[in-house]
Protein backbone atom coordinates (compact mmCIF):
# COMPACT_ATOMS: atom_id res chain seq x y z
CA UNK A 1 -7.19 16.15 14.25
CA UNK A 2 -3.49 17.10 15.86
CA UNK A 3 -2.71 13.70 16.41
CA UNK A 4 -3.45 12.85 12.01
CA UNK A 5 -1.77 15.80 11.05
CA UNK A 6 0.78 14.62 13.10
CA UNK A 7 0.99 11.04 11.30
CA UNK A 8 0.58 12.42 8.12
CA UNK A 9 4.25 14.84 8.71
CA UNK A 10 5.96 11.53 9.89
CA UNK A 11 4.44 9.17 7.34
CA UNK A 12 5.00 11.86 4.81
CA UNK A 13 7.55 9.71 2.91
CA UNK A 14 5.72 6.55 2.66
CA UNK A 15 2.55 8.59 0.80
CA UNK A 16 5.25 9.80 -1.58
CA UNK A 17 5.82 6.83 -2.50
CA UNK A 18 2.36 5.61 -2.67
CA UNK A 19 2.09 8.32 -4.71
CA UNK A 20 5.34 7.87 -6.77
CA UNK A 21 4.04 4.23 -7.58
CA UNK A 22 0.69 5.37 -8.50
CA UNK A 23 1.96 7.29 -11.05
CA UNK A 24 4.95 4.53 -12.40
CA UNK A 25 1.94 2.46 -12.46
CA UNK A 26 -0.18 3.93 -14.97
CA UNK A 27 2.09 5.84 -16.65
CA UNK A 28 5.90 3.75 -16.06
CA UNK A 29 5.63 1.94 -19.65
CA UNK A 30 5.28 5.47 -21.59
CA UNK A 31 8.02 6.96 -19.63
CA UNK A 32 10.82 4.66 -19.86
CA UNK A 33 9.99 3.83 -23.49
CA UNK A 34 12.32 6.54 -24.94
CA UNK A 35 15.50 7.69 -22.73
CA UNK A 36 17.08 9.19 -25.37
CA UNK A 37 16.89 12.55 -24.28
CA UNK A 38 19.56 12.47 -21.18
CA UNK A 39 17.69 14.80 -19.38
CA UNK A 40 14.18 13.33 -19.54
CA UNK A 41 15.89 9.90 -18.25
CA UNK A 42 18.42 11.86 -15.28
CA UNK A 43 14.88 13.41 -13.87
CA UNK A 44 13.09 10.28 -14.11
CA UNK A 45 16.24 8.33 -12.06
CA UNK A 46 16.50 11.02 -9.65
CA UNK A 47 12.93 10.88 -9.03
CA UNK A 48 12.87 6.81 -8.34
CA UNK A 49 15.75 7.47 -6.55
CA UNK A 50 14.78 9.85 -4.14
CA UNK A 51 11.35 8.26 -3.48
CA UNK A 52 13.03 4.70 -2.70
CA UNK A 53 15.98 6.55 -0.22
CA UNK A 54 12.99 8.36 1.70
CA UNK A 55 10.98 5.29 2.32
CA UNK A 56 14.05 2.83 2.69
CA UNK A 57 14.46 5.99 5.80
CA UNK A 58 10.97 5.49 7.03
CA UNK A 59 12.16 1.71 6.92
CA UNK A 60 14.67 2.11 9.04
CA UNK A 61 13.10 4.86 11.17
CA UNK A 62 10.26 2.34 12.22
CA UNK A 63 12.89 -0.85 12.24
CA UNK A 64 14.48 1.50 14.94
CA UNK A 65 11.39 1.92 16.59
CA UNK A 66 10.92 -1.73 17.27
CA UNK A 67 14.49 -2.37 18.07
CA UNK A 68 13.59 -0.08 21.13
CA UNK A 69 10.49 -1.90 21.84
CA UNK A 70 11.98 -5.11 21.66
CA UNK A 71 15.31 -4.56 23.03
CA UNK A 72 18.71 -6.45 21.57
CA UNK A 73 19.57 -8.63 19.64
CA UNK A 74 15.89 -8.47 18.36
CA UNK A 75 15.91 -5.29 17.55
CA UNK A 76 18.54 -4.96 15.40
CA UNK A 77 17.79 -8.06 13.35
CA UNK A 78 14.51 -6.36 12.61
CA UNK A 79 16.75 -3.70 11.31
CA UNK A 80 18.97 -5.75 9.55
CA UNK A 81 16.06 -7.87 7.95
CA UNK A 82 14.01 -4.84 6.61
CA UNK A 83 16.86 -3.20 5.07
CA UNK A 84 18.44 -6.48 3.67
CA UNK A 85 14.74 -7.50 3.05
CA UNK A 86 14.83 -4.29 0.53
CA UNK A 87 17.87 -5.15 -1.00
CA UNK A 88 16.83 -8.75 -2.07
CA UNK A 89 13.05 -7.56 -2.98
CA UNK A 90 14.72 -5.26 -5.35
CA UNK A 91 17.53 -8.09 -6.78
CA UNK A 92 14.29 -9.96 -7.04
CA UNK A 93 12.14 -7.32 -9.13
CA UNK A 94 14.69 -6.46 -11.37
CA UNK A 95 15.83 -10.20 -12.11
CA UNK A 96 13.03 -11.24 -13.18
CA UNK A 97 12.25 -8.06 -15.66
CA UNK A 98 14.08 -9.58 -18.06
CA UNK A 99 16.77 -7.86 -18.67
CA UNK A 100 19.20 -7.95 -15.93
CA UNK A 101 22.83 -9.06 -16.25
CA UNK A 102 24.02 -12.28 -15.12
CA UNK A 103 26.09 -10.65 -12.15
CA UNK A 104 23.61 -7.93 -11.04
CA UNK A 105 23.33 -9.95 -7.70
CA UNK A 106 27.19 -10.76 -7.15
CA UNK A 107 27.84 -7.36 -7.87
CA UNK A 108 25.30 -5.96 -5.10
CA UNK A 109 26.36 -8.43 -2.75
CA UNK A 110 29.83 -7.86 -3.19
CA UNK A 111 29.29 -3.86 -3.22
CA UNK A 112 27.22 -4.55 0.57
CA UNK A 113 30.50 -6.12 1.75
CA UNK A 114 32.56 -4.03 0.65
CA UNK A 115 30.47 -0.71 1.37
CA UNK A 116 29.67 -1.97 4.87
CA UNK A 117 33.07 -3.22 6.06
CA UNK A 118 35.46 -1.03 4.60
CA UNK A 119 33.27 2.60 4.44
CA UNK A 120 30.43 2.02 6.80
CA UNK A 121 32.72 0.62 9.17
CA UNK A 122 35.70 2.49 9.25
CA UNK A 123 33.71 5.90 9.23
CA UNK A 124 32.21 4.68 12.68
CA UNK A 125 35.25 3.42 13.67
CA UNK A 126 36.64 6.51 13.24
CA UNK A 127 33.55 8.95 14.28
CA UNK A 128 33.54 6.69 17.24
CA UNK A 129 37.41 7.32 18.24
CA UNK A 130 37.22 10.54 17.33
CA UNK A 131 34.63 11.36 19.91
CA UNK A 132 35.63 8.96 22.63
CA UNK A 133 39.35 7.78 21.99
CA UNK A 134 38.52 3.85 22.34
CA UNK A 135 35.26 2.30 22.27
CA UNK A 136 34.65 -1.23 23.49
CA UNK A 137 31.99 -4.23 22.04
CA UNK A 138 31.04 -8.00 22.99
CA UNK A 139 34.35 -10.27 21.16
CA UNK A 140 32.24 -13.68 21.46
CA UNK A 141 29.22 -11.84 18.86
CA UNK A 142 31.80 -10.24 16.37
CA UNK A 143 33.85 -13.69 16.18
CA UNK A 144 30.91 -15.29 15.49
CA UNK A 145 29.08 -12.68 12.91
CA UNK A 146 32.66 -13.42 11.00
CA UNK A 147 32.72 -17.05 11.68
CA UNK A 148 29.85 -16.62 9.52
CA UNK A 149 30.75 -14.57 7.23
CA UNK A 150 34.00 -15.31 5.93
CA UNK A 151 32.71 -18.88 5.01
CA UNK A 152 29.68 -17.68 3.24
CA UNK A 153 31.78 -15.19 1.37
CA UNK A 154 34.09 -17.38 0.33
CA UNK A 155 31.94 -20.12 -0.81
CA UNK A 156 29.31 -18.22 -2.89
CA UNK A 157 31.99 -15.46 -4.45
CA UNK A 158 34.95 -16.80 -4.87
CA UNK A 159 35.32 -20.51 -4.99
CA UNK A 160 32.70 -20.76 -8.38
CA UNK A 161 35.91 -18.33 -9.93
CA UNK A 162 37.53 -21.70 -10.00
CA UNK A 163 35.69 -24.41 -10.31
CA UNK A 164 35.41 -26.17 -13.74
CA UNK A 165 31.70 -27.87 -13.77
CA UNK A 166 30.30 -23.98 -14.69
CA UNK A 167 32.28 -21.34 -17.21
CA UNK A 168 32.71 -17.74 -16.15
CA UNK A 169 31.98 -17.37 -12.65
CA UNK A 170 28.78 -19.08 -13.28
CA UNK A 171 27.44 -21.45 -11.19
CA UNK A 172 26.40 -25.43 -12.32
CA UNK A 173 23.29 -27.12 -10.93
CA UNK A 174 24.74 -29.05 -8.30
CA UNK A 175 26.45 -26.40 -6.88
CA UNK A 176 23.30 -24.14 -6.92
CA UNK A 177 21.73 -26.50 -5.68
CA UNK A 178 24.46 -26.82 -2.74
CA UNK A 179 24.73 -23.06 -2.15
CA UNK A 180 21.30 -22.51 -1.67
CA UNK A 181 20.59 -25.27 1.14
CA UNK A 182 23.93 -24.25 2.98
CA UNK A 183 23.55 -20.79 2.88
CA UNK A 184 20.13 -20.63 3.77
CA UNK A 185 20.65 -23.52 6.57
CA UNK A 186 23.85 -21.62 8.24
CA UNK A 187 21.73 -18.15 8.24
CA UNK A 188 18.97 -19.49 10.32
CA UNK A 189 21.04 -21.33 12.60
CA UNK A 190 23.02 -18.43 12.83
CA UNK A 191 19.51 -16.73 13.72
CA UNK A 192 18.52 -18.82 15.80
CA UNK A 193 21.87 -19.08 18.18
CA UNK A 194 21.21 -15.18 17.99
CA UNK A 195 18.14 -15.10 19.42
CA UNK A 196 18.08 -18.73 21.94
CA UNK A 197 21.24 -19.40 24.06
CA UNK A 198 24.08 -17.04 23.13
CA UNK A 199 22.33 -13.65 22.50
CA UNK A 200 24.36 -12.58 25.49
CA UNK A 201 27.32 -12.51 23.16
CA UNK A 202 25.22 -9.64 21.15
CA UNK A 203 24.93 -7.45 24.13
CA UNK A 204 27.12 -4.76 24.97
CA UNK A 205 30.09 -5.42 27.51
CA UNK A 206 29.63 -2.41 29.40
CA UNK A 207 26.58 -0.91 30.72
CA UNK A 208 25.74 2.63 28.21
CA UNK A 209 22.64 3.91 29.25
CA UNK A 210 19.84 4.11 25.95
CA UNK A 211 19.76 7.56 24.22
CA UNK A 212 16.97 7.44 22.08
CA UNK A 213 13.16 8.96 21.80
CA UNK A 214 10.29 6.70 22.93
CA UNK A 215 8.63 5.15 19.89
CA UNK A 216 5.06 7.20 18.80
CA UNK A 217 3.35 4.44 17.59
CA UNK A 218 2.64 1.10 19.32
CA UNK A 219 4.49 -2.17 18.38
CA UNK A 220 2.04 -3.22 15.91
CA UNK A 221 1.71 -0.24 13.78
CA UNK A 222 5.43 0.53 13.62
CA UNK A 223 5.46 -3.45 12.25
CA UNK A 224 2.74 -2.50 9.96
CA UNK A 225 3.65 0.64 8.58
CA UNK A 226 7.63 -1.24 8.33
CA UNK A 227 5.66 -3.44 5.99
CA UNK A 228 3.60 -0.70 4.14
CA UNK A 229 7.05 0.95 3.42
CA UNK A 230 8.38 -1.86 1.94
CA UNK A 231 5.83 -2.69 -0.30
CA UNK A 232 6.49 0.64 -2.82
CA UNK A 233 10.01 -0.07 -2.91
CA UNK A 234 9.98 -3.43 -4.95
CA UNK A 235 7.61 -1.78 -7.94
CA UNK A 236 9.91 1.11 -7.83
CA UNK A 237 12.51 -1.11 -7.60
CA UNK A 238 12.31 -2.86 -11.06
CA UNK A 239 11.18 0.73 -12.90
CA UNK A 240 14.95 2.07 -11.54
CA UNK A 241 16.58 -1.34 -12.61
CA UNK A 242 15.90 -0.02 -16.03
CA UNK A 243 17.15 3.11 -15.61
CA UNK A 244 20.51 2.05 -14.09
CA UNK A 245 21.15 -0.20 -17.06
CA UNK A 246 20.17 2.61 -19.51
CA UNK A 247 22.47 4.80 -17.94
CA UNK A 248 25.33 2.24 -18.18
CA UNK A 249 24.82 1.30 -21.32
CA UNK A 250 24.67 5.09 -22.33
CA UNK A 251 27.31 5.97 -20.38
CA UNK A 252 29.71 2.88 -21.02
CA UNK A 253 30.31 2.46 -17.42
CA UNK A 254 31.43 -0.73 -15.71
CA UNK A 255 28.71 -2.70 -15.13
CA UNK A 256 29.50 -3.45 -11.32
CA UNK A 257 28.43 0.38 -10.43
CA UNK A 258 24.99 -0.83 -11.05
CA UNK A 259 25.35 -3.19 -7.86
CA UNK A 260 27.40 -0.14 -6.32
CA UNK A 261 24.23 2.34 -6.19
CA UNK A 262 21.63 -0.54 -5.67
CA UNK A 263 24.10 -0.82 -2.58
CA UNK A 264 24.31 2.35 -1.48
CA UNK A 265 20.93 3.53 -1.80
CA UNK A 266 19.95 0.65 0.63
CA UNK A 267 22.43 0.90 2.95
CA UNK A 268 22.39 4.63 3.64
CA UNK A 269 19.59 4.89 5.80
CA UNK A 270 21.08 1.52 8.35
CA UNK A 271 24.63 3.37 7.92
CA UNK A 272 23.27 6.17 9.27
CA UNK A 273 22.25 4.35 12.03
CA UNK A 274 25.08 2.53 13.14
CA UNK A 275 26.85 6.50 12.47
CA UNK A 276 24.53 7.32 15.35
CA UNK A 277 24.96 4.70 17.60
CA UNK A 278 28.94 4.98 17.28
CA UNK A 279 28.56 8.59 18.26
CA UNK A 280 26.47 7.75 21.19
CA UNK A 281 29.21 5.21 22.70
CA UNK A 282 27.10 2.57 21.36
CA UNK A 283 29.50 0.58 19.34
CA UNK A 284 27.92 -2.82 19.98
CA UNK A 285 25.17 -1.96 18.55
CA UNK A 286 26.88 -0.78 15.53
CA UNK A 287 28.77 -3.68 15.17
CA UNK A 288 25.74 -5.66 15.11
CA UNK A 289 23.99 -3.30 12.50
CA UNK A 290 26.85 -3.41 10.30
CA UNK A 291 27.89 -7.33 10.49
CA UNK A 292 24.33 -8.46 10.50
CA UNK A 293 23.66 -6.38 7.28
CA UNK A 294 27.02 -8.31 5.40
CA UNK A 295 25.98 -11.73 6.68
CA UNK A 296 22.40 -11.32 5.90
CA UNK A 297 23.38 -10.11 2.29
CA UNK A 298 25.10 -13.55 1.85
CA UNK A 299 22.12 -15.68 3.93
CA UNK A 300 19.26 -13.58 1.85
CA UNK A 301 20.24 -12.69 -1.73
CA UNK A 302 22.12 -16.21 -2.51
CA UNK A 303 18.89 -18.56 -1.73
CA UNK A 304 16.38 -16.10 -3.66
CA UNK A 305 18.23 -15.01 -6.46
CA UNK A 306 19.15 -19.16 -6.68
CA UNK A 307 15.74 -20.18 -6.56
CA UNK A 308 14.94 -17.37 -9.48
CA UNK A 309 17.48 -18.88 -11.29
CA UNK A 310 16.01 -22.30 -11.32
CA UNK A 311 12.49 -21.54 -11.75
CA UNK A 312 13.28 -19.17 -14.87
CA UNK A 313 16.08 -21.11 -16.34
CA UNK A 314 18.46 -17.66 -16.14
CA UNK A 315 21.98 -18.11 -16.08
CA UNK A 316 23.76 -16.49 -12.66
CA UNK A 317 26.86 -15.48 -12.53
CA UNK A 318 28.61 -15.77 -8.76
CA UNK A 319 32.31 -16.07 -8.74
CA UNK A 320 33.64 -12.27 -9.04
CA UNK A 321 36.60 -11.25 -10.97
CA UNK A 322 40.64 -11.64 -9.76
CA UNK A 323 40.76 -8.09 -8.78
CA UNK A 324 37.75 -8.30 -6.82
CA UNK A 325 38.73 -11.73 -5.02
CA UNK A 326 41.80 -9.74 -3.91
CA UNK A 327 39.96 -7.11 -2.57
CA UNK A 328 37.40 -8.99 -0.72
CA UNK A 329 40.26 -11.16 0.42
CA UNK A 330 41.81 -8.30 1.82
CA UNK A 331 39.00 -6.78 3.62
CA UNK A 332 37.96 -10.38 5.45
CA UNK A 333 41.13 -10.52 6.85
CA UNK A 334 41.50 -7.01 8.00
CA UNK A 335 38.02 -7.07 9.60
CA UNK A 336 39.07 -10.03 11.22
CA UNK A 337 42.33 -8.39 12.63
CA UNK A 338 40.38 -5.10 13.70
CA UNK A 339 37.64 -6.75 15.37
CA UNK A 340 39.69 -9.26 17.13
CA UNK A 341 40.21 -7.57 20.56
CA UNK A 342 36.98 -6.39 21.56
CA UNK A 343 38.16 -3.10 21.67
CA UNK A 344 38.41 -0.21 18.35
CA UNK A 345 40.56 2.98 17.74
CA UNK A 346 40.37 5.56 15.19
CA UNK A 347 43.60 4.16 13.46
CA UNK A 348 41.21 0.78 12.45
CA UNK A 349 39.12 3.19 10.73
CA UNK A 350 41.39 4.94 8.97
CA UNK A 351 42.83 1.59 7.38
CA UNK A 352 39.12 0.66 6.56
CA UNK A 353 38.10 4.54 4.87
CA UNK A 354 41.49 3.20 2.62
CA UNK A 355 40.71 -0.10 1.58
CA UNK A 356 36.51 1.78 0.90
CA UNK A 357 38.94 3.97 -1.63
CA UNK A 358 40.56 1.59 -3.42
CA UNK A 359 37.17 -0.81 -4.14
CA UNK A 360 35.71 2.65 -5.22
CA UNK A 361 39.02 3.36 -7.52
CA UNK A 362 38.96 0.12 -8.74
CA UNK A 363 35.32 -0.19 -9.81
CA UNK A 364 36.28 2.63 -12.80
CA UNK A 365 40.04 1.13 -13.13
CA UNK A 366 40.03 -2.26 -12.18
């Protein structure tokens, strides 16, 4: 009896939002079919919102759970897979309700880079320094999360910007067709070289002993109940898709906030994380968090959302605006000089916490 009323307090969040889609489930189509009380529609999005943060937690909590059992690099690309898994299942569900904007999945995969190496990582870089003046990680696994990265950034957001086959950002057949095989093919190679015969270079340099709780539940059920958690956020998912554009609409806000908060409500949970493990003198491990949720945004979201595109005919829009070319441009290259020594101060994440402010000033001004 102690032991279920003890999994029923730590599961709490995932029956909330059994119970939260339950209830969008009968009754989602009545609710949403008038919003033009601003009220009725700011309690309905706080609602959706709430119940997808708390389980995207219990995601996270049990994606932490195996990275213990399992030990690194595997455990952190379970991490990074269930929270970037989220992120695409929700791209996903709201792409195909019909009514999302052409640039819903630029924007969110543009708002991941940008939240998770300018704020994400200059707030550990500077907890981090902070607490312990200069904290060290592995070189070889940052040079190559960026090797990565950079290229995959480059070629899905800002080189269909300029090409002339495709108006608008937009992206012609052939070079859907190209993006989704390379991105897709560079991801699992860049997997699989994580997990086969460098996954040394994803280990920390020095010896920090593990601070962490031993896991309650067994392998298998923390995989299962990581699964069960999932499955509530993509119905939720689409229901708050709605809502988002409602409020934009309403509001006249810049469309690219909608990929902002998609962002942010995933990410929040994993940020924590890393937070933690910065604190704890375990800046590899943030590193890997926080790279391996940017390059999986670009290996994940690109092939799907490209594959939605050419089984429903939709038009996708890829190549982001000048201002927001500069600003990505601007962040690769300072990520690349900050993480080029193996070792961080507080200073790199001050620079970062800037460059977070001026993508968040420029989203309302840009």
């Amino acid at each position: 009896m102690r032991n279920a009323v003890a999994f029923v307090r730590n599961e709490l969040g995932l029956f909330f939002g059994i119970g939260t889609a339950l209830l969008w489930f009968i009754n989602g189509t009545t609710w949403v079919s008038d919003l033009s009380h601003p009220g009725w529609a700011a309690i309905l999005f706080f609602w959706l919102f709430m119940s997808i943060l708390w389980l995207a937690f219990g995601v996270v909590r049990h994606a932490d759970a195996l990275a213990i059992r399992l030990g690194e690099p595997y455990g952190t690309i379970v991490l990074t897979l269930a929270v970037i898994g989220i992120e695409v299942a929700m791209i996903a569900a709201v792409s195909l309700s019909g009514k999302a904007h052409p640039g819903l999945a630029r924007d969110t995969m543009f708002s991941v880079v940008m939240i998770v190496l300018t704020g994400m990582l200059g707030g550990t870089l500077l907890a981090g320094g902070l607490r312990h003046n200069r904290q060290e990680y592995n070189l070889s696994g940052a040079n190559a999360y960026l090797g990565v990265l950079v290229p995959l950034c480059v070629l899905t957001l800002i080189v269909p910007r300029f090409t002339q086959s495709a108006p608008g950002g937009n992206v012609s057949s052939l070079q859907a067709a190209f993006l989704l095989i390379t991105s897709a093919g560079l991801y699992v190679t860049f997997l699989l070289v994580q997990t086969g015969s460098q996954a040394a270079y994803f280990l920390s340099p020095t010896n920090v002993a593990p601070n962490h709780d031993e896991p309650p539940y067994t392998t298998t059920t923390h995989a299962a109940l990581l699964v069960m958690t999932m499955l509530p956020v993509v119905f939720l998912a689409k229901n708050l898709g709605k809502l988002v554009d409602h409020g934009i609409h309403t509001l006249n806000a810049p469309p690219a906030l909608g990929g902002f908060l998609v962002a942010i409500l995933v990410l929040s949970p994993e940020g924590l994380s890393a937070l933690r493990a910065a604190i704890n003198n375990r800046l590899q491990r943030t590193i890997n968090i926080l790279l391996g949720s940017a390059t999986s945004t670009i290996g994940m979201t690109v092939p799907v959302v490209l594959a939605i595109g050419f089984f429903s005919g939709r038009t996708l829009e890829l190549g982001l605006e000048p201002t927001d070319i500069a600003m990505l441009t601007l962040t690769l290259f300072t990520s690349v000089i900050t993480l080029g020594t193996g070792k961080t101060t507080l200073l790199q994440g001050v620079v970062h916490l800037i460059l977070f402010a001026a993508y968040v000033m420029l989203i309302f001004d840009g």
